[in-house]
C-alpha atoms as a PDB file:
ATOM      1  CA  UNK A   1      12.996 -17.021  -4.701  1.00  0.00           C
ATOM      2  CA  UNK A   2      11.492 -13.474  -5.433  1.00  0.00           C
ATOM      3  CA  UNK A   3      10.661 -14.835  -8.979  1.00  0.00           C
ATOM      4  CA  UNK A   4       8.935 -17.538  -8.155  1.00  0.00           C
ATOM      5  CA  UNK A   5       6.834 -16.235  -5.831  1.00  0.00           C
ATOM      6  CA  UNK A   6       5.832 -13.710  -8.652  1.00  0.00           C
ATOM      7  CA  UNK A   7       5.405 -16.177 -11.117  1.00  0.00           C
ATOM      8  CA  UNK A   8       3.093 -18.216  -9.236  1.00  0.00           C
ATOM      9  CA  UNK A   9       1.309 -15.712  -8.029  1.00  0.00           C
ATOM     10  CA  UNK A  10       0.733 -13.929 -11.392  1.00  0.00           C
ATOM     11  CA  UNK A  11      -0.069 -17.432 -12.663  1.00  0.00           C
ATOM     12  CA  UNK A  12      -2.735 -17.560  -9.614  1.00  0.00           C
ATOM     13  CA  UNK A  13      -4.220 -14.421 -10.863  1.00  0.00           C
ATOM     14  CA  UNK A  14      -4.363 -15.353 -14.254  1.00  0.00           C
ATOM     15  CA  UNK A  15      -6.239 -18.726 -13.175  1.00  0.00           C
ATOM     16  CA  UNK A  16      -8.183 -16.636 -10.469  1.00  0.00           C
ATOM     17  CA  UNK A  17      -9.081 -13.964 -13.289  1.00  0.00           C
ATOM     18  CA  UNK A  18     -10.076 -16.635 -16.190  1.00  0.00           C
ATOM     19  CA  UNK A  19     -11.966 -18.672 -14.293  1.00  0.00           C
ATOM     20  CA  UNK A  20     -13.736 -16.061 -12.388  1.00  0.00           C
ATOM     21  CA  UNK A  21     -13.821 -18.445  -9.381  1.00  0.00           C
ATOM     22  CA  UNK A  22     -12.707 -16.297  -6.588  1.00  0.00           C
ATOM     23  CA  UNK A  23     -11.210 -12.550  -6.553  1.00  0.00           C
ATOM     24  CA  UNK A  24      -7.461 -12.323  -6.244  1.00  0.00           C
ATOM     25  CA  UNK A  25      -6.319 -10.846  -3.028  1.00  0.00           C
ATOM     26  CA  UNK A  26      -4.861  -7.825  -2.818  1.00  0.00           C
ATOM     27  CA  UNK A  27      -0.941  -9.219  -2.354  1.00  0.00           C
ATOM     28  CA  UNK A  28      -1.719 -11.375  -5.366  1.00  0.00           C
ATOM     29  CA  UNK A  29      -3.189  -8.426  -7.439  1.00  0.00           C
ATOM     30  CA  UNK A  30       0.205  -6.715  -6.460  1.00  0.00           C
ATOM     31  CA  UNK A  31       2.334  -9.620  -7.425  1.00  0.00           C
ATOM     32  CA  UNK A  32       0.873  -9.602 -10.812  1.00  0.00           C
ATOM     33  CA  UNK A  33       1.579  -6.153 -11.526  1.00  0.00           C
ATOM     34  CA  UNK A  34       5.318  -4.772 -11.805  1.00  0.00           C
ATOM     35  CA  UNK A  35       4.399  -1.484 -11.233  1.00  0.00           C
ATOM     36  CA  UNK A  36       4.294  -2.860  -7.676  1.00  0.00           C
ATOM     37  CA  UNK A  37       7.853  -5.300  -7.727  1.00  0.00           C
ATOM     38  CA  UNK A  38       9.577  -3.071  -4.747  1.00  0.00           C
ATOM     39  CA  UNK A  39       6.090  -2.726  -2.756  1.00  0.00           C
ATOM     40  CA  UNK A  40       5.582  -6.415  -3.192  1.00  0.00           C
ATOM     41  CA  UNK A  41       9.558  -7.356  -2.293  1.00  0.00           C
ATOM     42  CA  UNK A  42       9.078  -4.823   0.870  1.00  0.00           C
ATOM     43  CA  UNK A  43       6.166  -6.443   1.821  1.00  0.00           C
ATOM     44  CA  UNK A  44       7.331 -10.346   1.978  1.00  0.00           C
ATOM     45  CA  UNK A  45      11.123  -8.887   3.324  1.00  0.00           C
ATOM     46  CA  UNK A  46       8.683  -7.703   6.274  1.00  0.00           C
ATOM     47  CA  UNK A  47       6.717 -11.267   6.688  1.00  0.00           C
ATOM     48  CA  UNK A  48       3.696  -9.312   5.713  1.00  0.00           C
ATOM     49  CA  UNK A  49       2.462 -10.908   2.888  1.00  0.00           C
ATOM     50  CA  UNK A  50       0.346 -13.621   4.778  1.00  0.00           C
ATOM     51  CA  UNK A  51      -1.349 -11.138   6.473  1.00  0.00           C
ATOM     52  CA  UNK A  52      -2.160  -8.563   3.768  1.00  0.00           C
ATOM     53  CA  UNK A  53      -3.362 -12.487   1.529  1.00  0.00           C
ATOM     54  CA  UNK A  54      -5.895 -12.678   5.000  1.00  0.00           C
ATOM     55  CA  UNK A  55      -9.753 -12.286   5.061  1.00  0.00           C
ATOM     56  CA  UNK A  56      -8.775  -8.434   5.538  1.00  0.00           C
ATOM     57  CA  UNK A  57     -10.936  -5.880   5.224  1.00  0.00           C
ATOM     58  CA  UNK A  58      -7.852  -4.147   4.001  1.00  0.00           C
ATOM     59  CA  UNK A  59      -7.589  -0.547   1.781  1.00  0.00           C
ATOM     60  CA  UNK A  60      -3.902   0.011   0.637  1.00  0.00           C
ATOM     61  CA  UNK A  61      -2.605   2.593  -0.211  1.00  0.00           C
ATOM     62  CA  UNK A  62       0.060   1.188  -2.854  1.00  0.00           C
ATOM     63  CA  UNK A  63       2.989   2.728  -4.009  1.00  0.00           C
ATOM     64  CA  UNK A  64       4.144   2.388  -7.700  1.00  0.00           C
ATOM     65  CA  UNK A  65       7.831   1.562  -8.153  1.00  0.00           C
ATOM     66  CA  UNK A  66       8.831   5.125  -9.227  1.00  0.00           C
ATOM     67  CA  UNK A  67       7.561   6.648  -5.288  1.00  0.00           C
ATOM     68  CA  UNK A  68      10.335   4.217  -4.030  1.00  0.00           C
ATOM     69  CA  UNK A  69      12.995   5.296  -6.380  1.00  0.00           C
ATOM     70  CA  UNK A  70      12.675   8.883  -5.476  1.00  0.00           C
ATOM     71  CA  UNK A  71      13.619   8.011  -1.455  1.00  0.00           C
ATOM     72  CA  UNK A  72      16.482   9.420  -0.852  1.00  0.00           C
ATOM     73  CA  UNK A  73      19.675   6.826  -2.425  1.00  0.00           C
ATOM     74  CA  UNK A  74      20.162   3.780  -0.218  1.00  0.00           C
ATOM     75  CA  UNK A  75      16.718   3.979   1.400  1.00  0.00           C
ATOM     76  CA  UNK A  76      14.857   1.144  -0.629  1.00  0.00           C
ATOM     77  CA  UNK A  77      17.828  -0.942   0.045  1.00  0.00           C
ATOM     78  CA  UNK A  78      18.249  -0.041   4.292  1.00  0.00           C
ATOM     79  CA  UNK A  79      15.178  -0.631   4.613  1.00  0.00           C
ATOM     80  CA  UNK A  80      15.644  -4.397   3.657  1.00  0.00           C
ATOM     81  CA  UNK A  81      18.209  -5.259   4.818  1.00  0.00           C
ATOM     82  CA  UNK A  82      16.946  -7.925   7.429  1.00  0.00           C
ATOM     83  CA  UNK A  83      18.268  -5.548  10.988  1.00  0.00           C
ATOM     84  CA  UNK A  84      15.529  -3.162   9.334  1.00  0.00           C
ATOM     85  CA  UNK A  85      12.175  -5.509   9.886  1.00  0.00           C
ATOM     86  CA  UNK A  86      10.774  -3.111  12.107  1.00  0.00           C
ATOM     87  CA  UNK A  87      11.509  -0.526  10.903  1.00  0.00           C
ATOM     88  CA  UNK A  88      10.659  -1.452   6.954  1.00  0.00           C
ATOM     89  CA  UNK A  89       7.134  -3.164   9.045  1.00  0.00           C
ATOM     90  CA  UNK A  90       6.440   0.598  10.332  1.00  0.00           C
ATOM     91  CA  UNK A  91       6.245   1.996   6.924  1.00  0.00           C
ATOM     92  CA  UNK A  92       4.433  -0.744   5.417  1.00  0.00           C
ATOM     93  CA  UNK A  93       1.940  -0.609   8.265  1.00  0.00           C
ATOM     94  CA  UNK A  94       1.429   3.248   7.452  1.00  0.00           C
ATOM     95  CA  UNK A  95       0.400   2.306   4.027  1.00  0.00           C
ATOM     96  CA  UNK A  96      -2.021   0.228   5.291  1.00  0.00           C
ATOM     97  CA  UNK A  97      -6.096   0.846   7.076  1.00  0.00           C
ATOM     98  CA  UNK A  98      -8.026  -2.341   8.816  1.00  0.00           C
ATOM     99  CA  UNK A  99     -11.319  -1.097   7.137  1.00  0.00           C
ATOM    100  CA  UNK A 100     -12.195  -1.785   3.234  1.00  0.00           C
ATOM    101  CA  UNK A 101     -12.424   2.039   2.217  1.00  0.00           C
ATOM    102  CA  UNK A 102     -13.266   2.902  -1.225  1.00  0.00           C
ATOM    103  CA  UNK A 103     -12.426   6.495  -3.077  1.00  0.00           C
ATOM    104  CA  UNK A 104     -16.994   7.269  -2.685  1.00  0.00           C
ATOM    105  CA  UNK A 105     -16.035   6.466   1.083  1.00  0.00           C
ATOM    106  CA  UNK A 106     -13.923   9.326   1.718  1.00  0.00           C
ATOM    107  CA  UNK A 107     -15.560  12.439   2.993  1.00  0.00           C
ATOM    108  CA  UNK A 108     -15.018  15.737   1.093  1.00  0.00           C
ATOM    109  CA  UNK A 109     -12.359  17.886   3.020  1.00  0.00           C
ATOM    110  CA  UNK A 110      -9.510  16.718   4.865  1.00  0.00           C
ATOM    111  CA  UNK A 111      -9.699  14.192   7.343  1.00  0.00           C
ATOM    112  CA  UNK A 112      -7.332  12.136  10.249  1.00  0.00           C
ATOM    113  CA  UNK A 113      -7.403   8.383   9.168  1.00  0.00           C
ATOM    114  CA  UNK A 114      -6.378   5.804  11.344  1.00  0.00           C
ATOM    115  CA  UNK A 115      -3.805   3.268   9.891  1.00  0.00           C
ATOM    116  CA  UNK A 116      -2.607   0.265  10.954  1.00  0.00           C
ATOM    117  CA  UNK A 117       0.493   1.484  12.325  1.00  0.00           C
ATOM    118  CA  UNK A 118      -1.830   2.915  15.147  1.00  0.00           C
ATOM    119  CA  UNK A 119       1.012   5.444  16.978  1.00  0.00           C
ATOM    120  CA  UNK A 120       0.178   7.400  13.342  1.00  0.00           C
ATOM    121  CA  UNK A 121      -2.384   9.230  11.159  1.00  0.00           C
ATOM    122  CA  UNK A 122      -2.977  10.140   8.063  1.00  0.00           C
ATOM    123  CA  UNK A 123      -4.666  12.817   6.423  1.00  0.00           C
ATOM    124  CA  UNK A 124      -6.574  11.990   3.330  1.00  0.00           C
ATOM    125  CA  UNK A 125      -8.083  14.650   1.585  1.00  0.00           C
ATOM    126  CA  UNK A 126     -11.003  14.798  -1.183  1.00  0.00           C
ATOM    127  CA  UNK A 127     -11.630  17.603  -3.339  1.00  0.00           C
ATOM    128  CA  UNK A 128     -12.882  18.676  -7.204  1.00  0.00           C
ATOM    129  CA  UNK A 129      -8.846  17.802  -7.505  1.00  0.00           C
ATOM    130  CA  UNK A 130      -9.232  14.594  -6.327  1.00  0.00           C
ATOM    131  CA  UNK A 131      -8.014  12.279  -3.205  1.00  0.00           C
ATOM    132  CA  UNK A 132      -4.440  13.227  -2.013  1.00  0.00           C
ATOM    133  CA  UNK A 133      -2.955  11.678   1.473  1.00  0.00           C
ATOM    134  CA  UNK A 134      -0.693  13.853   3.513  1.00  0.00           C
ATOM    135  CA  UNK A 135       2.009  11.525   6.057  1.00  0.00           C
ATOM    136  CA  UNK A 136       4.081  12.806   9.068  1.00  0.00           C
ATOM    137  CA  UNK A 137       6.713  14.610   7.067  1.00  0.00           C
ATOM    138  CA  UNK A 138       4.177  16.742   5.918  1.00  0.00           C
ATOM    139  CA  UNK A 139       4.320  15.895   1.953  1.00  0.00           C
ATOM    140  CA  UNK A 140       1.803  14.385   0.321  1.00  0.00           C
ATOM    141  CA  UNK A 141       0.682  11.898  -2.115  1.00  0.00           C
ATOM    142  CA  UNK A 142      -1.715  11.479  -4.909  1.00  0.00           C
ATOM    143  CA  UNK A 143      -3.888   8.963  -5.310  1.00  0.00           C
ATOM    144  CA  UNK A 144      -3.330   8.167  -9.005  1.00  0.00           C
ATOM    145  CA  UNK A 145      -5.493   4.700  -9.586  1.00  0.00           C
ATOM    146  CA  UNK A 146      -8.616   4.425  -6.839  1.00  0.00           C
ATOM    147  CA  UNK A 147     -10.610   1.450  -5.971  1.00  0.00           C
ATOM    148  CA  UNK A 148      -8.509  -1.768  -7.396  1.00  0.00           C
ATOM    149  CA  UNK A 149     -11.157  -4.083  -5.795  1.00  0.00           C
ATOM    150  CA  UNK A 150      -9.382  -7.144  -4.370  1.00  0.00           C
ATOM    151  CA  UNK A 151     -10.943 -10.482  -2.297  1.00  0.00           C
ATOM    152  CA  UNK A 152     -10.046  -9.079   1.046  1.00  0.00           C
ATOM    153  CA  UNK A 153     -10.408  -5.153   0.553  1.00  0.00           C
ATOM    154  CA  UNK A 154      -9.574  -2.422  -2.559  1.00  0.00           C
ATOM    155  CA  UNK A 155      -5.861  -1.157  -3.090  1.00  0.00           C
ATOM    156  CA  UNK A 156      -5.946   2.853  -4.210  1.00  0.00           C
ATOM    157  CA  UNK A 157      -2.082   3.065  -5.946  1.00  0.00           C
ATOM    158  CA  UNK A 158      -0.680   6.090  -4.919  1.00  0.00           C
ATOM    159  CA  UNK A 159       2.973   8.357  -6.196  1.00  0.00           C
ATOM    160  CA  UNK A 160       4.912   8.320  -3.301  1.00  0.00           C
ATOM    161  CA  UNK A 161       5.796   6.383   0.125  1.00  0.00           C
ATOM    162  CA  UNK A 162       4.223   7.685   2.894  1.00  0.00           C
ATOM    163  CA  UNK A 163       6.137   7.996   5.678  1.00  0.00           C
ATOM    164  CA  UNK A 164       5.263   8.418   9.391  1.00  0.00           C
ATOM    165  CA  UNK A 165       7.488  11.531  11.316  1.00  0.00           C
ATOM    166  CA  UNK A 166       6.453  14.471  14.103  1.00  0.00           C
ATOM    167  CA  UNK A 167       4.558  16.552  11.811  1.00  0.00           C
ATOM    168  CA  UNK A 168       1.125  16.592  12.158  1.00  0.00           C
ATOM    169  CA  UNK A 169      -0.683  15.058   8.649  1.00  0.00           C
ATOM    170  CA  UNK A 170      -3.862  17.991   8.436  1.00  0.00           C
ATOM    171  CA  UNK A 171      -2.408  21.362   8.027  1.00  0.00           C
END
């Protein structure tokens, strides 16, 4: 089933890209890419994926396979297992802002951001370094690709999952 959701949606990319007709959404720019395979698998295990395909504006902040496999062992695999939905929905939620926000958006510094999941923040900061997003464990990621520009908002890939938890995101 996976597959051929992948398949078609790569081959709706492919179409989408050729023919220039419309840009591809932001869960079919993920479905074409592998780099995004657990992200994408998350985010239809959580029923997501018709809402992130929406009018949007969305910015997400999308991590690469390899920020999955270094969750702790058994993690990835909790998390989808279907008694999980909520939880797995929390996390994806985090990863996830209702505005289209591009990398020249962000102020310089280090600022609260709002995400979907709105019990949480985020702390996204800019610097000469450039754009890193601290969660509520208190580690941070980097922002590694910026400003994949999709239909219904722009995707910024990051290196690790951010995760909501008690401590506050701006040092």
């Amino acid at each position: 089933m996976k597959s051929i959701f992948k398949i078609a949606a790569m081959a709706a990319t492919a179409v989408t890209l050729a023919t220039g007709a419309k840009a591809a959404n932001i869960v079919e720019i993920a479905a074409g890419d592998e780099r995004f395979s657990t992200l994408v698998a998350a985010v239809q295990a959580a029923g997501l994926a018709e809402t992130l395909s929406g009018e949007g504006p969305f910015t997400v902040y999308a991590p690469v396979n390899d920020a999955f496999a270094a969750l702790p062992e058994g993690t990835v695999e909790t998390l989808l297992k279907p008694e999980n939905k909520d939880q797995l929905t929390n996390v994806l939620l985090y990863h996830v802002d209702d505005r289209k926000l591009t990398a020249g958006q962000i102020p310089g510094g280090s600022n609260y951001f709002k995400p979907v999941l709105a019990s949480e923040r985020l702390c996204i900061t800019k610097d000469a370094g450039g754009v890193s997003i601290a969660d509520g464990t208190g580690e941070s990621a980097n922002v590694v690709i910026a400003d994949i520009k999709a239909s219904n908002g722009v995707i910024h890939v990051v290196d690790k999952v951010l995760l909501p938890g008690t401590r506050p995101a701006c040092h």
